[in-house]
C-alpha atoms as a PDB file:
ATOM      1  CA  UNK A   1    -310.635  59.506  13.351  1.00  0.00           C
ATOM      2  CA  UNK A   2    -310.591  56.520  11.155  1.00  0.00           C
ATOM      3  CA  UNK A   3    -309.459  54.193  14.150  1.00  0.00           C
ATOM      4  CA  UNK A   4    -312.668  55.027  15.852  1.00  0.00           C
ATOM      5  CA  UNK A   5    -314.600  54.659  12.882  1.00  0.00           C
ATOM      6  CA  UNK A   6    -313.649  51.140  12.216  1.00  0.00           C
ATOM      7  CA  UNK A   7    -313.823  50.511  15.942  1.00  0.00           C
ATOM      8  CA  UNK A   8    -317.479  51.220  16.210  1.00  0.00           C
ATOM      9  CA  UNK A   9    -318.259  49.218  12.794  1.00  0.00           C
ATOM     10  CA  UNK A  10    -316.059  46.086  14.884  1.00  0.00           C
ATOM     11  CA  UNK A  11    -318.529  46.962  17.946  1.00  0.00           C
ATOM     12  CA  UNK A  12    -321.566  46.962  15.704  1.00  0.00           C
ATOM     13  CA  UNK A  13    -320.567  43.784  13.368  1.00  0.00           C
ATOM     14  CA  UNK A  14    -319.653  41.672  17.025  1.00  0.00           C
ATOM     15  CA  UNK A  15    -322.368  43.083  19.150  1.00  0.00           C
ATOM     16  CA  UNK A  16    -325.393  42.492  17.106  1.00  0.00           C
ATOM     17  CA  UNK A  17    -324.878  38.476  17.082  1.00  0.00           C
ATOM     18  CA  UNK A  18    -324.170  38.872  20.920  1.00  0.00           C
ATOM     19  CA  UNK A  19    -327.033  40.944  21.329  1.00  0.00           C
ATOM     20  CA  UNK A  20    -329.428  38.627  19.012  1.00  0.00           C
ATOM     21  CA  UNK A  21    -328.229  35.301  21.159  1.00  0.00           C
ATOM     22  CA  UNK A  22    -328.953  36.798  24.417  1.00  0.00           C
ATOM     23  CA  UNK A  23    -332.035  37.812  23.242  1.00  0.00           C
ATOM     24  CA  UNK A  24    -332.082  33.935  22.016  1.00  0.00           C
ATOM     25  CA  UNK A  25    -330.898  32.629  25.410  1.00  0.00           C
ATOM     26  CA  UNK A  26    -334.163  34.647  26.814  1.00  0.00           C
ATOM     27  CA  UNK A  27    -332.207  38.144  28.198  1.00  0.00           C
ATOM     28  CA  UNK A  28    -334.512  41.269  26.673  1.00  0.00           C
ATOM     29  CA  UNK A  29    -332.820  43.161  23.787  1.00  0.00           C
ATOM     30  CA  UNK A  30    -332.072  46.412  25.434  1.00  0.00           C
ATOM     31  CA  UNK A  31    -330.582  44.913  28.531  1.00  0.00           C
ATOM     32  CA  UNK A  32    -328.150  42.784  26.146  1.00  0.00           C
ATOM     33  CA  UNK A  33    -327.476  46.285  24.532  1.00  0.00           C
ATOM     34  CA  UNK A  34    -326.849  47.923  27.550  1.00  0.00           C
ATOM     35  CA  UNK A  35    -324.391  45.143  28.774  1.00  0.00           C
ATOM     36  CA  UNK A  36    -322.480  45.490  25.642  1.00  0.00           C
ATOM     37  CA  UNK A  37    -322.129  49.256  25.464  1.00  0.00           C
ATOM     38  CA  UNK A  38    -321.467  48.800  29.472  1.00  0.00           C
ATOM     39  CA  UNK A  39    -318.497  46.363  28.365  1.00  0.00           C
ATOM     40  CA  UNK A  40    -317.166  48.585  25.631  1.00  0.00           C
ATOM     41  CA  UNK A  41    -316.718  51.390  27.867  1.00  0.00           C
ATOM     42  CA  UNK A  42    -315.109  49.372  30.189  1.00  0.00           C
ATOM     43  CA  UNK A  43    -313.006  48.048  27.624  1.00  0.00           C
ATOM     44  CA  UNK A  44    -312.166  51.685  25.809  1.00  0.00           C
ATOM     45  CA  UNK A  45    -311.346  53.332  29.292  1.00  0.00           C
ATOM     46  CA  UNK A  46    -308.689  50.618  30.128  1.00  0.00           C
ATOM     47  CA  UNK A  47    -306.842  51.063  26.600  1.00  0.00           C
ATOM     48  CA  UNK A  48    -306.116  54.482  27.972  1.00  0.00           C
ATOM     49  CA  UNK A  49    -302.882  55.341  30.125  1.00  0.00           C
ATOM     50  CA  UNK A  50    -303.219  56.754  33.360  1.00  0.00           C
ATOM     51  CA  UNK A  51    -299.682  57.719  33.266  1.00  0.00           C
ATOM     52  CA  UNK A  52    -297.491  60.460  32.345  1.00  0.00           C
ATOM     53  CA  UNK A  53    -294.839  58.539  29.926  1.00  0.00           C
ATOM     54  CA  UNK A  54    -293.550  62.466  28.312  1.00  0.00           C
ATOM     55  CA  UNK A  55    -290.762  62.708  30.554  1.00  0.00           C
ATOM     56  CA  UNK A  56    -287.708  61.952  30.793  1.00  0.00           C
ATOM     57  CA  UNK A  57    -286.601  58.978  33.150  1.00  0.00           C
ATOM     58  CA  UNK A  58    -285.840  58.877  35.303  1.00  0.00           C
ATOM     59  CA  UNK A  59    -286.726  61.463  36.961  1.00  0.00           C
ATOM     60  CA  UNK A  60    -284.382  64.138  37.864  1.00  0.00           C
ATOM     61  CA  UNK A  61    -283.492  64.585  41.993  1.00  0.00           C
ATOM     62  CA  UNK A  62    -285.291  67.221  43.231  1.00  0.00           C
ATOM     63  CA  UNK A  63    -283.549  70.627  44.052  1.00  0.00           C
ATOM     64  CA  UNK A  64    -282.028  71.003  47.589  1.00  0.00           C
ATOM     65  CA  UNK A  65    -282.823  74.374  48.720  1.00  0.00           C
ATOM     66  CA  UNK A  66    -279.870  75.858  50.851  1.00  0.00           C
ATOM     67  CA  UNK A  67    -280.848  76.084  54.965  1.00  0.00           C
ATOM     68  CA  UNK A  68    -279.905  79.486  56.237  1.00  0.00           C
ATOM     69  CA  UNK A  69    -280.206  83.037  54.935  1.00  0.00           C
ATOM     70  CA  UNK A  70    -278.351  85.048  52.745  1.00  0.00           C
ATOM     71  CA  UNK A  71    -277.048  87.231  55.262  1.00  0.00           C
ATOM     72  CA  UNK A  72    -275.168  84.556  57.144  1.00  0.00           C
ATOM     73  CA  UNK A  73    -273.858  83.177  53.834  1.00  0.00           C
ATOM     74  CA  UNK A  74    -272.451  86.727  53.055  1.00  0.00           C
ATOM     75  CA  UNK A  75    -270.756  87.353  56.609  1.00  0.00           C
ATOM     76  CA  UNK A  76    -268.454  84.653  56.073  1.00  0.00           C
ATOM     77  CA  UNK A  77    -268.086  85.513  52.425  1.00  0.00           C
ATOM     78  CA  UNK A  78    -264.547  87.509  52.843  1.00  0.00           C
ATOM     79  CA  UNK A  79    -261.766  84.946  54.071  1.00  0.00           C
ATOM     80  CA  UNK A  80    -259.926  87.264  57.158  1.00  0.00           C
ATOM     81  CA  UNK A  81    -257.010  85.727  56.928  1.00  0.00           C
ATOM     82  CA  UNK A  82    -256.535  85.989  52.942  1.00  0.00           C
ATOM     83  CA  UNK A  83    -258.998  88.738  51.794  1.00  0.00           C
ATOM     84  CA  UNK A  84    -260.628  86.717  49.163  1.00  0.00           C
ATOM     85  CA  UNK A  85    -263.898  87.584  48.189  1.00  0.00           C
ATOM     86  CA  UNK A  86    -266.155  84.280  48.223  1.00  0.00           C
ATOM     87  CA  UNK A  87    -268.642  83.331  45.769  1.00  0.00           C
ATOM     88  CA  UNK A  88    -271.973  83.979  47.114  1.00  0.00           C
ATOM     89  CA  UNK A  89    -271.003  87.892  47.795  1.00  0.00           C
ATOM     90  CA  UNK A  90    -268.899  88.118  43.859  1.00  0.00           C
ATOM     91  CA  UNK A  91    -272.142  86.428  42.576  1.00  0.00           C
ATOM     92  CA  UNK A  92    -274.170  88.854  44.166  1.00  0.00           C
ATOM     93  CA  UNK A  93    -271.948  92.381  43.215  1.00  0.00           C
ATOM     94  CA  UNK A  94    -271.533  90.595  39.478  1.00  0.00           C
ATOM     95  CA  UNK A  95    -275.535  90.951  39.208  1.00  0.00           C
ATOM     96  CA  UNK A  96    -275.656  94.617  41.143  1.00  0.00           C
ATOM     97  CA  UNK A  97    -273.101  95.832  38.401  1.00  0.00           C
ATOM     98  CA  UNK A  98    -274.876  93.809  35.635  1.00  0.00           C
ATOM     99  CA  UNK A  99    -277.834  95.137  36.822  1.00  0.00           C
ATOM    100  CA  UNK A 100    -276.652  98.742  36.282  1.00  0.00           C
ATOM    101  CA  UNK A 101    -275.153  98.440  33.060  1.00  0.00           C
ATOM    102  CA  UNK A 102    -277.795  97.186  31.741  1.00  0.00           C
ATOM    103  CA  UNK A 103    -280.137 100.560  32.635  1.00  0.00           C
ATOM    104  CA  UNK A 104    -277.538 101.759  29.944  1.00  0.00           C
ATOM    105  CA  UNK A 105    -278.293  98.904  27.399  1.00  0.00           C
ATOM    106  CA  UNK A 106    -274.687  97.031  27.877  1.00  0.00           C
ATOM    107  CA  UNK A 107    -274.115  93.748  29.501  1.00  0.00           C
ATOM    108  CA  UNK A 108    -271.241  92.742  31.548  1.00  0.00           C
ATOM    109  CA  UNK A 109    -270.084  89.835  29.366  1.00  0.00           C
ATOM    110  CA  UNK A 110    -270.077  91.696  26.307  1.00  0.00           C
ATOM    111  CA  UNK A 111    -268.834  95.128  26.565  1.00  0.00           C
ATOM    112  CA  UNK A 112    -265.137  96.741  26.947  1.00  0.00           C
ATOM    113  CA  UNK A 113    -263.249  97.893  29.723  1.00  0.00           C
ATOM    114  CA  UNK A 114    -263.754 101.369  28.774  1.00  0.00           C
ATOM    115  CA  UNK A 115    -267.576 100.924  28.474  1.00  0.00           C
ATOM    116  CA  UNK A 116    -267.492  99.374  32.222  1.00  0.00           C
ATOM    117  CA  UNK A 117    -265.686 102.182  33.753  1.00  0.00           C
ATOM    118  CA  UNK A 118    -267.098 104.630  32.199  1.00  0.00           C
ATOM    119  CA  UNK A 119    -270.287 103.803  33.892  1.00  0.00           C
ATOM    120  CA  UNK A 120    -269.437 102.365  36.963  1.00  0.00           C
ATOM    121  CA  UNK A 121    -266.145 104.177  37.647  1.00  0.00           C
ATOM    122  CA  UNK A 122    -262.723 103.781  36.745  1.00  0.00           C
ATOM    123  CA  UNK A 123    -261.116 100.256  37.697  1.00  0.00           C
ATOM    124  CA  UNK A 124    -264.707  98.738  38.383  1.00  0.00           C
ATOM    125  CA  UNK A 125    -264.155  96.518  35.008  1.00  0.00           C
ATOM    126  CA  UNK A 126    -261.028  95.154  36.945  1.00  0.00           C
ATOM    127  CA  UNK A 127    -262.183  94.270  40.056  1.00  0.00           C
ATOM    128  CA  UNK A 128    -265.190  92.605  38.706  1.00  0.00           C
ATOM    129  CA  UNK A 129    -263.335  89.909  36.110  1.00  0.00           C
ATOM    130  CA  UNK A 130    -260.254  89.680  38.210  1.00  0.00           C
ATOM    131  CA  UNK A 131    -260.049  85.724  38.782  1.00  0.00           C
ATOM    132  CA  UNK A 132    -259.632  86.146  42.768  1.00  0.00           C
ATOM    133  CA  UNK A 133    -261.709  88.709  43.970  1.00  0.00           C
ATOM    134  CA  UNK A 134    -259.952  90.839  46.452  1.00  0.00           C
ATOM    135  CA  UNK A 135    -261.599  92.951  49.583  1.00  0.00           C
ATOM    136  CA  UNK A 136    -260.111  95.720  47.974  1.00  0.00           C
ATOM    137  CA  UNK A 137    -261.003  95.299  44.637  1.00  0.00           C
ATOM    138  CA  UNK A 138    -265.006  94.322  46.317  1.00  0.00           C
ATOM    139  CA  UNK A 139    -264.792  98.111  47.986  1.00  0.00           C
ATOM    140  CA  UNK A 140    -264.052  99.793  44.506  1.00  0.00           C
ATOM    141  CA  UNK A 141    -267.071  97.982  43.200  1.00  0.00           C
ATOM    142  CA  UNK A 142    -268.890  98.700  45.447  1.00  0.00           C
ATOM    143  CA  UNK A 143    -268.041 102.075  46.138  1.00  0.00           C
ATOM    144  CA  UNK A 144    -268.624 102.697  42.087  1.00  0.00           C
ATOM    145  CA  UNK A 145    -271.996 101.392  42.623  1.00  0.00           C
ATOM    146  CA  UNK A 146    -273.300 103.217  45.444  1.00  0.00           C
ATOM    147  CA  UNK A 147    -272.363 106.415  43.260  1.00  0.00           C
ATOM    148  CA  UNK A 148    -271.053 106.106  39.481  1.00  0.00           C
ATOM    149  CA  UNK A 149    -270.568 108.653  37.648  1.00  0.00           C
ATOM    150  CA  UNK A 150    -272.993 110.128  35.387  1.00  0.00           C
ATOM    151  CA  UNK A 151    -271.112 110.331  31.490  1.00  0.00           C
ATOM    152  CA  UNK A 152    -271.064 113.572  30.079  1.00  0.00           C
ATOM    153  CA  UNK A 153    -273.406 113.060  26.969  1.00  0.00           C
ATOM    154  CA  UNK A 154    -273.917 116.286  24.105  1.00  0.00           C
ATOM    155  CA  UNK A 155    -277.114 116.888  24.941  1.00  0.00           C
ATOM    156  CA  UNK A 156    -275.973 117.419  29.115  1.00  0.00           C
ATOM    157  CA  UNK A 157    -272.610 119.357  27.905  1.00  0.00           C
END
């Protein structure tokens, strides 16, 4: 506030004089005004920047977006010859059995083996942090998924 203060006062104190010698030099007083206030515009609106300086640079690569669809990712998601479970599929059952858990209030990263299983079925806690994902450990998950057991609780006893 006080930078504009003291910048009107400069206007005022350097204007005036230029304004009273145009008005010498035979130009009428309010177009010298109206020149000055037309060049102090000018001059405040090209002290501003145009540009967005905030971020960081440079900036980052934009994201590549994979081509194809998610169903012919997953068909070649289970090597034939070695019965590993890729990636894209584990990725995908990892969130279908976080998913679930979390209905009961647990997480996948954070809760026991016991916890897991008895939820999603016995072994299901296995095959899902087993570092190579087998086809048969990826049809116990899945199968525990499609229909897990319901816990006996006290108030369903």
């Amino acid at each position: 506030m006080r930078r504009w203060i003291v910048l009107i006062v400069l206007w005022i104190v350097l204007g005036v004089p230029v304004a009273l010698l145009l008005d010498f030099l035979g130009v009428p007083l309010p177009f010298g005004i109206a020149w000055i206030l037309v060049f102090a515009a000018a001059l405040l609106i090209a002290q501003q920047s145009f540009l967005d300086e905030s971020g960081p640079w440079p900036p980052p690569a934009p994201e590549q977006f994979a081509r194809g669809s998610d169903v012919s990712r997953l068909a070649w998601a289970i090597d034939a010859r070695t019965g590993v479970v890729g990636m894209p599929l584990r990725r995908r059952i990892s969130v279908l059995a976080d998913r679930r858990l979390r209905e009961h209030g647990l997480s996948l990263e954070q809760v026991d083996a016991a916890a897991v299983d008895a939820i999603l079925g016995p072994g299901a806690h296995a095959a899902l942090i087993v570092t190579e994902m087998r086809s048969a450990d990826l049809e116990r998950v899945l199968r525990a998924l499609e229909s897990p057991p319901v816990p006996s609780t006290p108030e369903r006893a």
